[in-house]
C-alpha atoms as a PDB file:
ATOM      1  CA  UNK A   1    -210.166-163.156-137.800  1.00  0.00           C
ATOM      2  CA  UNK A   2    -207.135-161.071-137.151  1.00  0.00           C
ATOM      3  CA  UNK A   3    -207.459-157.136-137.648  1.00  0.00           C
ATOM      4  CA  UNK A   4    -205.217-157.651-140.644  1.00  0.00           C
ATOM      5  CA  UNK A   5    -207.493-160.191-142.074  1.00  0.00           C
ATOM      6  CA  UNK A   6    -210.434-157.410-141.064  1.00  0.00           C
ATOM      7  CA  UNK A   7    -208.431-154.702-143.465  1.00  0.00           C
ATOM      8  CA  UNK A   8    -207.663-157.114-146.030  1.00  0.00           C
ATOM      9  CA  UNK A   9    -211.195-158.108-146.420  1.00  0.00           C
ATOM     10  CA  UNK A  10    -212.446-154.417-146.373  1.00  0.00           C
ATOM     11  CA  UNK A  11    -209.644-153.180-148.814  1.00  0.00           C
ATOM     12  CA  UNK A  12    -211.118-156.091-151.257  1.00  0.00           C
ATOM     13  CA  UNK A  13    -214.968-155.441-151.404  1.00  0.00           C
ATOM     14  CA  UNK A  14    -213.953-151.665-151.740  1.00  0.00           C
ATOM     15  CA  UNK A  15    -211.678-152.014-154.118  1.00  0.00           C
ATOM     16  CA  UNK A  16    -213.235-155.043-156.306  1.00  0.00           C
ATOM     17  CA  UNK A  17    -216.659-154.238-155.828  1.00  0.00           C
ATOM     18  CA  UNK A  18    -215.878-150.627-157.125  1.00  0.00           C
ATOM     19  CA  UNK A  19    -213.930-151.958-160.344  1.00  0.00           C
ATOM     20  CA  UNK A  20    -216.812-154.594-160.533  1.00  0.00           C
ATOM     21  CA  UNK A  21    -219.548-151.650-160.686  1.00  0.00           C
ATOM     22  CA  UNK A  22    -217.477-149.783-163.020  1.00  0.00           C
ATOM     23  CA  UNK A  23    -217.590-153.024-165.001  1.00  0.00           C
ATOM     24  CA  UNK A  24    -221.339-152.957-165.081  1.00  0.00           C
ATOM     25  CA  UNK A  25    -221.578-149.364-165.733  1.00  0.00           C
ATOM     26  CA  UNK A  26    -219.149-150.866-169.113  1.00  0.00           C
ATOM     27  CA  UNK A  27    -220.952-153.993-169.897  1.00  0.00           C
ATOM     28  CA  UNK A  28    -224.837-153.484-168.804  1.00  0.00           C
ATOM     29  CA  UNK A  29    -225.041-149.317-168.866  1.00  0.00           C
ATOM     30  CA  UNK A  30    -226.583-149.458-164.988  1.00  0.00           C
ATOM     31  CA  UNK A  31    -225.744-146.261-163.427  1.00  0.00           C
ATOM     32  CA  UNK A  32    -225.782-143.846-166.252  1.00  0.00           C
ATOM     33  CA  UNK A  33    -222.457-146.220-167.802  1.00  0.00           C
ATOM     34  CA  UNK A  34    -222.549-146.572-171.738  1.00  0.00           C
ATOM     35  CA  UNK A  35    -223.133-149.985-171.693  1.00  0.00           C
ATOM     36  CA  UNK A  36    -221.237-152.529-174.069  1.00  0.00           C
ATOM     37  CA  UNK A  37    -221.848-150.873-177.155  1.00  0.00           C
ATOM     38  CA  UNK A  38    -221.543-147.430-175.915  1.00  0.00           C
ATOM     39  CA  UNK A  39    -218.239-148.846-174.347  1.00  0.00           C
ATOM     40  CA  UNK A  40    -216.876-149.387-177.501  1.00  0.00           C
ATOM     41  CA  UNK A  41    -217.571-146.382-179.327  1.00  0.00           C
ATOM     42  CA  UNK A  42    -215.372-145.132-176.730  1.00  0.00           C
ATOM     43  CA  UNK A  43    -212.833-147.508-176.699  1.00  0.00           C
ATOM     44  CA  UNK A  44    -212.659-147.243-180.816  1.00  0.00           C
ATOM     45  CA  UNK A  45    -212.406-143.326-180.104  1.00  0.00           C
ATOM     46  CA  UNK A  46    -209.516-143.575-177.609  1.00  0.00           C
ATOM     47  CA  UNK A  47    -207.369-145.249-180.848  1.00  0.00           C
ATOM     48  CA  UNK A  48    -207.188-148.609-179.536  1.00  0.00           C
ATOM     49  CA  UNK A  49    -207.815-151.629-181.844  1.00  0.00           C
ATOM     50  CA  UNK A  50    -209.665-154.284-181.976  1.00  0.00           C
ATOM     51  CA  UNK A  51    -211.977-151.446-180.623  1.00  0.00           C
ATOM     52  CA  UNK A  52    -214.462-155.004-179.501  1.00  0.00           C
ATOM     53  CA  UNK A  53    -211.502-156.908-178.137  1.00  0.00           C
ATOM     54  CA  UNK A  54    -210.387-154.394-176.026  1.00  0.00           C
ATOM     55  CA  UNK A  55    -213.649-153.046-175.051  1.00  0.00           C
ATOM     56  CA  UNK A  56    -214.349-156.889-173.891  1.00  0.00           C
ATOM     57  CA  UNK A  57    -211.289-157.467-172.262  1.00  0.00           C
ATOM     58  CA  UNK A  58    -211.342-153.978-170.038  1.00  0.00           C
ATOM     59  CA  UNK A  59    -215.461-154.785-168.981  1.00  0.00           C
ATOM     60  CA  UNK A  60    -213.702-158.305-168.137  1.00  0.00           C
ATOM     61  CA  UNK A  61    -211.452-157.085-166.244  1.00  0.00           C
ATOM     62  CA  UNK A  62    -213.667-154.415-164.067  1.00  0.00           C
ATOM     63  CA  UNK A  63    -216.357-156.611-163.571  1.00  0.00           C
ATOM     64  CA  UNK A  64    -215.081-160.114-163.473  1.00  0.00           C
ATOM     65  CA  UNK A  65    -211.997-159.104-161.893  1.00  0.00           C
ATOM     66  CA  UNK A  66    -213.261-157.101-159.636  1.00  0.00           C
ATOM     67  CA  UNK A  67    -216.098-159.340-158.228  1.00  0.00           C
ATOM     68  CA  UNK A  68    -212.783-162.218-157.615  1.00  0.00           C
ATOM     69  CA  UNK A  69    -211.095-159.767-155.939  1.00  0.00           C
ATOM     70  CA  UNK A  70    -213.879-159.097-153.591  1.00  0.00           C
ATOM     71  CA  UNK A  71    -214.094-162.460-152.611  1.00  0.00           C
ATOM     72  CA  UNK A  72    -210.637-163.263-152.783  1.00  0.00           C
ATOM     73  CA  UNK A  73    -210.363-165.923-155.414  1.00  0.00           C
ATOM     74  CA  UNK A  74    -207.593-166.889-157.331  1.00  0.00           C
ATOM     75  CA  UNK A  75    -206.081-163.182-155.977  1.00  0.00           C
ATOM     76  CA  UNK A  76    -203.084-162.861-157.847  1.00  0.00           C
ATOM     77  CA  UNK A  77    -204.518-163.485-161.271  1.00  0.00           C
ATOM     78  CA  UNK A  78    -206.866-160.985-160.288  1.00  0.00           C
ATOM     79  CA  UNK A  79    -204.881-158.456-159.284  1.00  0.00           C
ATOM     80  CA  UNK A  80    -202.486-158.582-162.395  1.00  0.00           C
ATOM     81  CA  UNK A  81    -205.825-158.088-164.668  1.00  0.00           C
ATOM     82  CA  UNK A  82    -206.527-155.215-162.726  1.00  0.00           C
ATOM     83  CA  UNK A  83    -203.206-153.691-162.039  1.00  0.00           C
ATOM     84  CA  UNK A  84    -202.739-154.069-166.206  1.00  0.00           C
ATOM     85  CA  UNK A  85    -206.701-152.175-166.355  1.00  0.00           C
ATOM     86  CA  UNK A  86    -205.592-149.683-164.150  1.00  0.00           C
ATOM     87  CA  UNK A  87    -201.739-148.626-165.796  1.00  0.00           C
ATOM     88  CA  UNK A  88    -204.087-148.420-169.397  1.00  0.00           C
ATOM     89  CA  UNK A  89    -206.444-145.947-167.311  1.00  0.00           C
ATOM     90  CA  UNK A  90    -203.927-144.245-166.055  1.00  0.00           C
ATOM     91  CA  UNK A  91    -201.954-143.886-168.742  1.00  0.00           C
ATOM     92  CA  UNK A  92    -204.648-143.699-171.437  1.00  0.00           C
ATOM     93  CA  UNK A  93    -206.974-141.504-169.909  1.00  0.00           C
ATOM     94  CA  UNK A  94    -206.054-139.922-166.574  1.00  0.00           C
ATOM     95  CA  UNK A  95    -202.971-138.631-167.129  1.00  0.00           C
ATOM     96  CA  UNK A  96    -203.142-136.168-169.258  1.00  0.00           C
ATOM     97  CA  UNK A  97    -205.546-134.181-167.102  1.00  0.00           C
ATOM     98  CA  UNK A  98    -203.291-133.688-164.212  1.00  0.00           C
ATOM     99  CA  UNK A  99    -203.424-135.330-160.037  1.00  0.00           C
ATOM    100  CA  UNK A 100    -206.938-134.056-159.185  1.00  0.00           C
ATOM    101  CA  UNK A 101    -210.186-135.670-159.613  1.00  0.00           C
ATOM    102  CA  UNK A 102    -211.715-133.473-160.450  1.00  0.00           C
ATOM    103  CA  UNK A 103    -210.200-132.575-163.408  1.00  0.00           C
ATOM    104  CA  UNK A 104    -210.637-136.155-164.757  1.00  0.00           C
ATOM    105  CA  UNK A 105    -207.094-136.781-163.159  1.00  0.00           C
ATOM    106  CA  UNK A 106    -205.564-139.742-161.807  1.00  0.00           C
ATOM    107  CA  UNK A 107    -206.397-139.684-158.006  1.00  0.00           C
ATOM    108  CA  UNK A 108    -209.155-142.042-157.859  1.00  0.00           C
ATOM    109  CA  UNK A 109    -207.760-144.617-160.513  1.00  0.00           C
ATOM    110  CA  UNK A 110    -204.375-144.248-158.973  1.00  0.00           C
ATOM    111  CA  UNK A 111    -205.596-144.944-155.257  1.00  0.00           C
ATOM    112  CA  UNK A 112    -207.603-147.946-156.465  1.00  0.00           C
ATOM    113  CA  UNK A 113    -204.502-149.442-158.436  1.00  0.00           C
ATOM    114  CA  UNK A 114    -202.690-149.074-155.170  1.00  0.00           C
ATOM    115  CA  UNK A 115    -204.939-150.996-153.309  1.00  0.00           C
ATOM    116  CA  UNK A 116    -204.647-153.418-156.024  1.00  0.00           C
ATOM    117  CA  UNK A 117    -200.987-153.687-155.848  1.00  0.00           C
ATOM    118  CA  UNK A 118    -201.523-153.608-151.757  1.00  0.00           C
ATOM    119  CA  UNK A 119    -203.448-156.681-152.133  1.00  0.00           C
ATOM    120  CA  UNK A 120    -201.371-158.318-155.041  1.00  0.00           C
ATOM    121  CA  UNK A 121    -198.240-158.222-152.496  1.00  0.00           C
ATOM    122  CA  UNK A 122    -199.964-159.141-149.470  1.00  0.00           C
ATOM    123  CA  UNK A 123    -202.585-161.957-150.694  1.00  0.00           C
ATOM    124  CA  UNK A 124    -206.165-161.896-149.967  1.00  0.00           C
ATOM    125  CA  UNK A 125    -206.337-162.879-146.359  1.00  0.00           C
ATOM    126  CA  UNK A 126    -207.849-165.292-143.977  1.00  0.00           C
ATOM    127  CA  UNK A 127    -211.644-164.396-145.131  1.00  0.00           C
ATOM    128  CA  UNK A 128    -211.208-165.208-148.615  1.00  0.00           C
ATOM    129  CA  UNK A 129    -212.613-167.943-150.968  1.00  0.00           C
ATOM    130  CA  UNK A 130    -208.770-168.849-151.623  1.00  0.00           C
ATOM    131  CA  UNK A 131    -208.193-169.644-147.725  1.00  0.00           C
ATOM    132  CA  UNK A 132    -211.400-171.372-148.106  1.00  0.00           C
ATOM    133  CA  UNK A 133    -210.227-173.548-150.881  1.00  0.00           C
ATOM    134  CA  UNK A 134    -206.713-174.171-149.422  1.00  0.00           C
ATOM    135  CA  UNK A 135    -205.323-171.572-152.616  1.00  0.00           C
ATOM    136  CA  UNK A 136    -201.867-170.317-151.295  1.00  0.00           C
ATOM    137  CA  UNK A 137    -199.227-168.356-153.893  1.00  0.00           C
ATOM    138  CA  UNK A 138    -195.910-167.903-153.092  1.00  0.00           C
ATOM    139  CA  UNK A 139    -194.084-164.716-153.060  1.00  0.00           C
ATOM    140  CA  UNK A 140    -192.380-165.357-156.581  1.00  0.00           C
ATOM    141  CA  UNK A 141    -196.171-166.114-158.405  1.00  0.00           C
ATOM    142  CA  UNK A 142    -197.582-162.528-156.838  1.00  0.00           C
ATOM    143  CA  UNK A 143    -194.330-160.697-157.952  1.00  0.00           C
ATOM    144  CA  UNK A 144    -194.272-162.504-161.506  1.00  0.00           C
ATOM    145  CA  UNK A 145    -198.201-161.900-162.008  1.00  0.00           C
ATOM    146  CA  UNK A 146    -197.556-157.721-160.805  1.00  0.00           C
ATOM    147  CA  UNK A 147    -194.931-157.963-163.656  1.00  0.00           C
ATOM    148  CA  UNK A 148    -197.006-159.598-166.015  1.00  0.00           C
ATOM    149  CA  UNK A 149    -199.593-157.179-165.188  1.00  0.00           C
ATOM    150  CA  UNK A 150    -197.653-154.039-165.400  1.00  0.00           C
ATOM    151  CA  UNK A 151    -196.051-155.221-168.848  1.00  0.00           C
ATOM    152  CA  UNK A 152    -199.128-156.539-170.271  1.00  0.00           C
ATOM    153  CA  UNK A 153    -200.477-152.711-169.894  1.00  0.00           C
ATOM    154  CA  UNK A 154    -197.720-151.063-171.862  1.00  0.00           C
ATOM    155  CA  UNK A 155    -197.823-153.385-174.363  1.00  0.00           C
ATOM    156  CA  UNK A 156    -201.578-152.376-174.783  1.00  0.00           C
ATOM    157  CA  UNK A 157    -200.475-148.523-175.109  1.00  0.00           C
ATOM    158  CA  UNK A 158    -197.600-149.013-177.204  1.00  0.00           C
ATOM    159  CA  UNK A 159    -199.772-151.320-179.584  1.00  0.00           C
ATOM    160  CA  UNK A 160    -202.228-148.171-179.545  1.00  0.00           C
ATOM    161  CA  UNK A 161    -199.263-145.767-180.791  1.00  0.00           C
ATOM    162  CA  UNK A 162    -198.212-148.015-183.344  1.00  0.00           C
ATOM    163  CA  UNK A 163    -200.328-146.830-186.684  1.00  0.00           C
ATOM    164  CA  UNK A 164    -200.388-149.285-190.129  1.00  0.00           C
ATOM    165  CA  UNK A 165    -198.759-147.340-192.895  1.00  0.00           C
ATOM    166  CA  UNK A 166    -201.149-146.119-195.159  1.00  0.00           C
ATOM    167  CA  UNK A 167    -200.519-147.122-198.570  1.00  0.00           C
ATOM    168  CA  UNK A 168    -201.884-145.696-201.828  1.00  0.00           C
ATOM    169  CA  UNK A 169    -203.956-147.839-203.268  1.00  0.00           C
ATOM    170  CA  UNK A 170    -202.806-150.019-206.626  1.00  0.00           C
ATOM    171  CA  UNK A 171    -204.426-148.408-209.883  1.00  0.00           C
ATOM    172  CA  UNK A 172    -205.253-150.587-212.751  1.00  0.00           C
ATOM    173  CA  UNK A 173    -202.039-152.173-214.667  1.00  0.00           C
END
């Protein structure tokens, strides 16, 4: 294994197994997370609907996501469901509350979605179930899936701003 392999394989169990235990924190409440239903509540009060569907899909993409990416399977699929997770983050949550951390900010989502877009341009690496399996992706498929990624995420927060008109309702005739 080459030292690049080496980094490759350490930026992937940091940075999936973190989205994968934020995942669980989403989907089973294990370290003091709100678990699925608690996870919706939340996602229902951050305006986004189907509050289930996109509760589902964001504990999907954490946890099963983020396990793939650890191992390195099917790597740029993965990486465009988590660089999409991490732009909604970002832009949903984070951002409002400045750089820091510790203000609920954007540093920590913002240095894992770079390690995801690290990964997404470079490929998973030597030690990596797709190596195992023979997987290889050309340049075009990890650029494509980044773009699908990225553009999959704002259409998720412009479907959020977009409100149905409320109508009066019909009286009797």
């Amino acid at each position: 294994m080459t030292p690049t392999d080496l980094g490759l394989l350490i930026l992937r169990l940091v940075v999936g197994l973190t989205f994968a235990a934020h995942g669980a924190q989403k989907a089973f409440g294990w370290w003091k997370g709100p678990g699925f239903a608690g996870w919706r509540t939340g996602v229902e009060r951050m305006g986004l609907r189907p509050a289930g569907f996109w509760a589902l899909v964001s504990t999907a993409a954490e946890l099963g996501a983020g396990v793939l990416l650890a191992v390195g399977l099917l790597t740029p699929l993965v990486t465009a469901a988590l660089i999409a997770q991490s732009v909604v983050i970002v832009g949903l949550v984070h951002l409002p509350k400045g750089f820091w951390n510790s203000n609920g900010g954007i540093e920590f989502p913002l240095s894992l979605a770079a390690g995801v877009v690290a990964l997404a341009g470079t490929g998973s690496g030597s030690a990596s179930l797709d190596a195992a399996l023979g997987l290889s992706y050309s340049a075009d498929v990890r650029a494509v899936l980044i773009a699908v990624g990225v553009l999959g995420a704002l259409v998720a927060l412009a479907i959020r701003r977009l409100r149905p008109v409320d109508r009066p309702a019909a009286g009797p005739r």
